[in-house]
Protein backbone atom coordinates (compact mmCIF):
# COMPACT_ATOMS: atom_id res chain seq x y z
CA UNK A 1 20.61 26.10 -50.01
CA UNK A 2 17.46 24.78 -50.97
CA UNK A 3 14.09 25.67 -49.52
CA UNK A 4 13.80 23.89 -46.20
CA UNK A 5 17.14 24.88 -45.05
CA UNK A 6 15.94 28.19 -45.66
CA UNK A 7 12.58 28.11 -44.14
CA UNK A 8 14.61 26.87 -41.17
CA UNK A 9 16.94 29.84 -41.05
CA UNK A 10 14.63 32.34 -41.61
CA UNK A 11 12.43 30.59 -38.61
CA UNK A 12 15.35 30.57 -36.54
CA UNK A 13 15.71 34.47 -37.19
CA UNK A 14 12.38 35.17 -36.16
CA UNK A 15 11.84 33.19 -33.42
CA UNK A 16 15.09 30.77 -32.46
CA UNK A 17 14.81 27.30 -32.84
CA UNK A 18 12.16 25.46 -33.62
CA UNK A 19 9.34 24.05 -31.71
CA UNK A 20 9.76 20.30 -29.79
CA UNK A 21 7.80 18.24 -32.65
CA UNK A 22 5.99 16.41 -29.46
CA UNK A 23 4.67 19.23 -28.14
CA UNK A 24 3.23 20.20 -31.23
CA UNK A 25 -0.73 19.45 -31.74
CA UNK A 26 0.12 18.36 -35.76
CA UNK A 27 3.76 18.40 -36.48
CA UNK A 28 3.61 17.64 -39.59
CA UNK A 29 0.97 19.98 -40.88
CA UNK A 30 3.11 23.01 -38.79
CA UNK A 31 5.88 21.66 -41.08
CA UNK A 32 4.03 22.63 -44.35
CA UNK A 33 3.04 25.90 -43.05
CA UNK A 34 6.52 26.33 -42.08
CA UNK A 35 8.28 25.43 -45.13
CA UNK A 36 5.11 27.77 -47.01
CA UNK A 37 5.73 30.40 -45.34
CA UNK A 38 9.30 31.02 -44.41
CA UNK A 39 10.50 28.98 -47.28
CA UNK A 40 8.37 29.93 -50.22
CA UNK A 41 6.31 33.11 -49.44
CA UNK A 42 9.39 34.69 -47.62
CA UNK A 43 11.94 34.48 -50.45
CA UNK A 44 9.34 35.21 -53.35
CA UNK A 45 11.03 39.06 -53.31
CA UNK A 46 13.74 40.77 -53.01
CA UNK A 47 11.95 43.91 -52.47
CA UNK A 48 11.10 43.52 -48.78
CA UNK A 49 13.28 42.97 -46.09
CA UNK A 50 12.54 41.09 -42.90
CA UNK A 51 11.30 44.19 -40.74
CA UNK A 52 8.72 44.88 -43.72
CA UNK A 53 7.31 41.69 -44.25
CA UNK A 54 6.55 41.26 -40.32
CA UNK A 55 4.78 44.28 -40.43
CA UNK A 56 2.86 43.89 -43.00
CA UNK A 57 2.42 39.98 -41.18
CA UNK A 58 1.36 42.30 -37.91
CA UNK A 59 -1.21 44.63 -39.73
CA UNK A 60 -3.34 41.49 -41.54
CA UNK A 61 -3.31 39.62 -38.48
CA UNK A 62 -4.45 42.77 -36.56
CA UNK A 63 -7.12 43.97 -39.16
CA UNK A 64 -8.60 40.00 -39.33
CA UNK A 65 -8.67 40.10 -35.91
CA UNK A 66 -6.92 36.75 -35.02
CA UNK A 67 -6.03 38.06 -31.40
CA UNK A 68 -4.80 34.38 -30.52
CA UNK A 69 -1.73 34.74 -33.24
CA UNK A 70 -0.48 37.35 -32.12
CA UNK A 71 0.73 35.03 -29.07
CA UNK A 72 2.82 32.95 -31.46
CA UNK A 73 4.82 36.67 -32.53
């Protein structure tokens, strides 16, 4: 499986399917992050499993104080 069929699945874990590209403000740059993300940044270790790497997701997001993400969670 290559990376954006994994990005995908690991999205789909997290939060079901993915967003309506039309309802998106910049589908294509949501892609990137996407495919970042949950393709690249997700899979770079074993070490962590999915619980972990939300939480440590939850405790940046909490101590840079971007409020307004924690909507998207």
């Amino acid at each position: 499986m290559n990376r954006f069929e994994e990005s995908k699945e690991v999205f789909n874990k997290l939060f079901g399917e993915l967003p309506d590209a039309n309802t998106e403000i910049d589908h294509e740059l949501m892609e990137v992050l996407r495919r970042f993300i949950f393709g690249d940044v997700f899979h770079s270790s074993d070490e962590l499993d999915m619980k972990e790497r939300e939480l440590i997701t939850v405790t940046i997001l909490a101590v840079l104080q971007t409020l307004p993400q924690f909507d998207k969670l």
